[in-house]
C-alpha atoms as a PDB file:
ATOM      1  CA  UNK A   1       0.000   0.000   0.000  1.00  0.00           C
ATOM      2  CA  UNK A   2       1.761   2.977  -1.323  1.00  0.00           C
ATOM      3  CA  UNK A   3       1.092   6.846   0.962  1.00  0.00           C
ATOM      4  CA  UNK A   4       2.696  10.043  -0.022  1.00  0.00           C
ATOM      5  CA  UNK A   5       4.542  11.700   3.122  1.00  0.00           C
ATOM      6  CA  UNK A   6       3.789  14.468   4.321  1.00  0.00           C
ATOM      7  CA  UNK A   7       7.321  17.313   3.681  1.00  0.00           C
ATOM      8  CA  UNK A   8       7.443  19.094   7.041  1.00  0.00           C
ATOM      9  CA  UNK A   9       9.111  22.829   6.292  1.00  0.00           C
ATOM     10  CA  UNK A  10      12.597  22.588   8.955  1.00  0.00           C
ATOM     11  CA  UNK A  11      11.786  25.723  10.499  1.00  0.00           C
ATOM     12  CA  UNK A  12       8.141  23.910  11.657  1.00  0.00           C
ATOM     13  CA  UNK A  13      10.092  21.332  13.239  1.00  0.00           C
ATOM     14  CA  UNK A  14      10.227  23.204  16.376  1.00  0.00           C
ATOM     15  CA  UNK A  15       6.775  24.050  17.207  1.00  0.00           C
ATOM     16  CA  UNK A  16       7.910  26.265  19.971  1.00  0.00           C
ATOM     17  CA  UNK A  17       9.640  28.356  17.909  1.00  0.00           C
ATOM     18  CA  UNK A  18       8.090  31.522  16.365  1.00  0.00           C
ATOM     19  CA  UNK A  19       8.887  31.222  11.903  1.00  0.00           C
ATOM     20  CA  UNK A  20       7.076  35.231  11.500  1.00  0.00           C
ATOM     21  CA  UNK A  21       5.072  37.934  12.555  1.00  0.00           C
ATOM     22  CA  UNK A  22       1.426  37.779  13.017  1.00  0.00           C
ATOM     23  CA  UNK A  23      -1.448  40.308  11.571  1.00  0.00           C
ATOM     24  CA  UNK A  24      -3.045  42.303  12.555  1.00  0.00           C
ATOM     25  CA  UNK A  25      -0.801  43.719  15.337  1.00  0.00           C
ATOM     26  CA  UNK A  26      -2.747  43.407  18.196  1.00  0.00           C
ATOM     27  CA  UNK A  27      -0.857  41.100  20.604  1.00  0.00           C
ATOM     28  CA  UNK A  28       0.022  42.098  24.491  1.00  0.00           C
ATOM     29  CA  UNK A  29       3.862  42.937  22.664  1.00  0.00           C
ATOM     30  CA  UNK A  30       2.325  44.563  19.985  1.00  0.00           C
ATOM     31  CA  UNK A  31       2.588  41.556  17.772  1.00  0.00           C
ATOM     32  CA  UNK A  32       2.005  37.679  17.712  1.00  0.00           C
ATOM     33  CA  UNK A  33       4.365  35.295  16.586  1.00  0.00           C
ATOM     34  CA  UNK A  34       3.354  32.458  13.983  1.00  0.00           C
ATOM     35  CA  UNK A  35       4.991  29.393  14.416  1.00  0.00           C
ATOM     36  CA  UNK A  36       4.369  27.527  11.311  1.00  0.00           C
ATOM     37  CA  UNK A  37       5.305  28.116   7.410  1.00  0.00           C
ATOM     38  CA  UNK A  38       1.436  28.294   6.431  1.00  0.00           C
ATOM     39  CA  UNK A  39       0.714  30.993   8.980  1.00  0.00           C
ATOM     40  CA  UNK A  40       3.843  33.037   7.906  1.00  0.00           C
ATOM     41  CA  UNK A  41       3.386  33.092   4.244  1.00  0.00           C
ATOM     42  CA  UNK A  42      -0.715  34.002   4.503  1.00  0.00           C
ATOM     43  CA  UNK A  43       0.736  37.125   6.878  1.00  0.00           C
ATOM     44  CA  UNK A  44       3.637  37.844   4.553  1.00  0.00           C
ATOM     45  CA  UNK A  45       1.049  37.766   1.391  1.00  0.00           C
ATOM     46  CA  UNK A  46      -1.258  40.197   3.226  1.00  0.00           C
ATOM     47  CA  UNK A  47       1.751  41.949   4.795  1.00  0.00           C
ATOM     48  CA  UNK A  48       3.364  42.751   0.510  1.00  0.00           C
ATOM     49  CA  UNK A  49       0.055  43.541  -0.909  1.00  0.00           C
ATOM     50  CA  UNK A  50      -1.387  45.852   1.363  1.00  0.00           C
ATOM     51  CA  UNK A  51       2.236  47.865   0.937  1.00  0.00           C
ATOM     52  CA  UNK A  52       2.666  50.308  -1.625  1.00  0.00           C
ATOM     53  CA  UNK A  53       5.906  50.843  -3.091  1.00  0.00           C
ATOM     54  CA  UNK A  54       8.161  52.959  -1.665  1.00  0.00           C
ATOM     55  CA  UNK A  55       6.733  52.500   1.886  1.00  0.00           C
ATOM     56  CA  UNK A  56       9.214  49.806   3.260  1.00  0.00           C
ATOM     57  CA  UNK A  57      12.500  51.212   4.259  1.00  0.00           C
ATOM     58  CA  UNK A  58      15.672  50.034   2.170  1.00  0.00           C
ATOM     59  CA  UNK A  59      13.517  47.683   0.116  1.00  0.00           C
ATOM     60  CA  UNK A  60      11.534  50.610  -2.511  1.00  0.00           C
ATOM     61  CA  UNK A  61       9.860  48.380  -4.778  1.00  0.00           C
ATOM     62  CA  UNK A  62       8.476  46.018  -2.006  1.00  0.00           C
ATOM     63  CA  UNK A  63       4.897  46.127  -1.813  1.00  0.00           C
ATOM     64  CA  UNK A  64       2.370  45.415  -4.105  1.00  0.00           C
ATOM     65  CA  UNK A  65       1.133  49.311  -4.936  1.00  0.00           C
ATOM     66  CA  UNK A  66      -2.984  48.628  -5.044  1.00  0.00           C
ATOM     67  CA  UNK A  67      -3.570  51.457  -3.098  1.00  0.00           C
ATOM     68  CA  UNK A  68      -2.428  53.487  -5.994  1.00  0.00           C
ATOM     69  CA  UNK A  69      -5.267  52.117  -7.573  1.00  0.00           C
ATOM     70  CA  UNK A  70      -8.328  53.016  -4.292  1.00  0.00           C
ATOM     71  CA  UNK A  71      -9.833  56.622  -5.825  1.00  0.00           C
ATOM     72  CA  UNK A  72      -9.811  55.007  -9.419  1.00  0.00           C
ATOM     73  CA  UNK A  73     -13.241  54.093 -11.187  1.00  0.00           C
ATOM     74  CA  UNK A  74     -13.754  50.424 -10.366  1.00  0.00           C
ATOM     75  CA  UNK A  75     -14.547  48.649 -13.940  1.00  0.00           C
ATOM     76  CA  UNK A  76     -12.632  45.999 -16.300  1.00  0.00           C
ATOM     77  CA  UNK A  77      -9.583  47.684 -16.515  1.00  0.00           C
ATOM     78  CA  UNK A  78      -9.035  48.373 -12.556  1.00  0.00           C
ATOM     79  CA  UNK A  79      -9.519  44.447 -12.241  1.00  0.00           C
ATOM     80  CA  UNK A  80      -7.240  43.782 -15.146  1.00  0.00           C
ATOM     81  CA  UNK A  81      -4.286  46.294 -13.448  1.00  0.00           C
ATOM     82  CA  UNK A  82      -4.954  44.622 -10.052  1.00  0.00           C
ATOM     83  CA  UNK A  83      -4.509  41.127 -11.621  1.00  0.00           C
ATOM     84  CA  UNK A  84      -1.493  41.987 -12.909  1.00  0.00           C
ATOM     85  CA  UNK A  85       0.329  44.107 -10.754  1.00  0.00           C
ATOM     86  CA  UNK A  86      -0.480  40.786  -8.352  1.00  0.00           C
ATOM     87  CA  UNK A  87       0.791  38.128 -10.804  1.00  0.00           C
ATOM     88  CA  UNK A  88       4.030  39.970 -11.317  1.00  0.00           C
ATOM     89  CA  UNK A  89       4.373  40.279  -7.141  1.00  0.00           C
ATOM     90  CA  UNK A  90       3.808  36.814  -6.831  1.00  0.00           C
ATOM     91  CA  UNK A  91       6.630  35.516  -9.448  1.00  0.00           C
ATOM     92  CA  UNK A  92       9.313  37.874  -8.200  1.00  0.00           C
ATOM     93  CA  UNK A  93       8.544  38.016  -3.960  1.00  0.00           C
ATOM     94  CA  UNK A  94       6.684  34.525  -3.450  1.00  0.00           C
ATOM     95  CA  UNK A  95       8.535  31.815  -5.764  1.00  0.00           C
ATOM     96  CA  UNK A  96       7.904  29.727  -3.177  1.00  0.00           C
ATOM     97  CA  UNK A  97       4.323  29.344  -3.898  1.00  0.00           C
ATOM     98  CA  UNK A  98       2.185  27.911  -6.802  1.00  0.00           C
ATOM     99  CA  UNK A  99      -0.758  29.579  -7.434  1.00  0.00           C
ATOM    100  CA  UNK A 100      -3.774  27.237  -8.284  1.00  0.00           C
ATOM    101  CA  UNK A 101      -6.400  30.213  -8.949  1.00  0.00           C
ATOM    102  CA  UNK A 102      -6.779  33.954  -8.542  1.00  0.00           C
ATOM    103  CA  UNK A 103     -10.553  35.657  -9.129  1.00  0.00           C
ATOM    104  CA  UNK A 104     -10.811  39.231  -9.112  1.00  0.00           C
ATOM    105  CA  UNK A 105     -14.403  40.081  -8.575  1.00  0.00           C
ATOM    106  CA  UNK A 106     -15.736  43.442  -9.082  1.00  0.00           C
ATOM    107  CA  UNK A 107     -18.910  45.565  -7.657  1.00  0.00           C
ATOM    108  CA  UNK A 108     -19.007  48.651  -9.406  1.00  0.00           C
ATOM    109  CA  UNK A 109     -21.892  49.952  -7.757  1.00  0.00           C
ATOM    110  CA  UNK A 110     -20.956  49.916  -4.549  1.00  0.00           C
ATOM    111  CA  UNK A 111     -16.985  50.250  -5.864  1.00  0.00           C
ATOM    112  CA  UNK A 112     -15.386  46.887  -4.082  1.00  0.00           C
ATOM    113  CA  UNK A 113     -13.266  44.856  -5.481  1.00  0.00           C
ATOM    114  CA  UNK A 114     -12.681  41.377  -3.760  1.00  0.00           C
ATOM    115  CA  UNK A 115      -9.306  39.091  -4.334  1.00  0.00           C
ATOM    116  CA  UNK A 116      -9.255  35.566  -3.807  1.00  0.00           C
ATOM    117  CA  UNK A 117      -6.137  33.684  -4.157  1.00  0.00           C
ATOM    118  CA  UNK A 118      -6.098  29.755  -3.568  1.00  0.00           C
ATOM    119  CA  UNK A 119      -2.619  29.044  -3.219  1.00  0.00           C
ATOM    120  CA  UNK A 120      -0.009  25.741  -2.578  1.00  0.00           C
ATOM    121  CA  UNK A 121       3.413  25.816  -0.734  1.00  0.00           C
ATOM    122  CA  UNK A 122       5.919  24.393  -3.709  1.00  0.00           C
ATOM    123  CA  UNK A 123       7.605  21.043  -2.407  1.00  0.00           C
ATOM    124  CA  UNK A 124       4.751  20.264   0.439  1.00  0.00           C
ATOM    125  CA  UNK A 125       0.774  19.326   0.317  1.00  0.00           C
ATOM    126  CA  UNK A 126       0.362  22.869   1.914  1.00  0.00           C
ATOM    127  CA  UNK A 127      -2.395  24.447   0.682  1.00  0.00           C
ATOM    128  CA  UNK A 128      -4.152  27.849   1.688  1.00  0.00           C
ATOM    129  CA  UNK A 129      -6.388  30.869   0.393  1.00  0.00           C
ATOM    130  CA  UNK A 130      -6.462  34.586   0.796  1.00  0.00           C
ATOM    131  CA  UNK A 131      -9.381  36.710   0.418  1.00  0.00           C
ATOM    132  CA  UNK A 132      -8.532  40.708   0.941  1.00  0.00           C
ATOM    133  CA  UNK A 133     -11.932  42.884  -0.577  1.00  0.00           C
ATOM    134  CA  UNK A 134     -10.521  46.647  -1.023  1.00  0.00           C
ATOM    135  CA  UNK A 135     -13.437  49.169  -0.951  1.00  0.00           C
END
């Protein structure tokens, strides 16, 4: 009877050990700690694209610059710059992950735009989704 085993990230391997900052911060040290991969890259992913470029100190072209994008008419081509200012992010700061579907949905009545991404950790079973709606 053949299984496929389960790859462990070695920085989960100690699961005392805190792998990355939590969000929001609200924690009695102003932050939590995550202690596990999964819980790290979903706060890192929400952590790039709700920076605009230019914003993080030493690092100017980290972030993923949608707010650039919040006073501008929300129709087919918002959605189409959002989708790929976030495809480009995701090949240059998250190689590490394989994305398995990304829907943009749009509400241009009540101007919201809503981003889902279903994602997998490369190399492990790890899988996870974001949703972030930007009104």
């Amino acid at each position: 009877m053949a299984f496929e085993a389960k790859r462990i990230e070695p920085i989960d391997l100690e699961p005392r050990k805190a792998v990355g900052v939590a969000l929001p911060f609200s924690g009695k040290a102003v932050f939590n700690s995550t202690y596990e991969t999964k819980e790290a890259i979903k706060s890192n992913l929400i952590n790039f694209i709700l920076t605009g470029q230019g914003e993080r100190y030493m690092n100017p072209t980290f972030g993923s610059g949608i707010r650039n994008l919040l006073f501008e008419s929300i129709n087919r081509n918002t959605t189409d710059q959002v989708e790929l200012i976030l495809n480009e992010a995701l090949r240059v700061y998250f190689p590490n992950l394989e994305v398995m579907n990304m829907g943009i949905d749009r509400q241009e009545d009540n101007n919201l735009i809503s981003f889902r991404l279903d994602y997998r950790i490369k190399g492990t079973q790890t899988e996870d989704e974001l949703t972030i709606n930007f009104e």
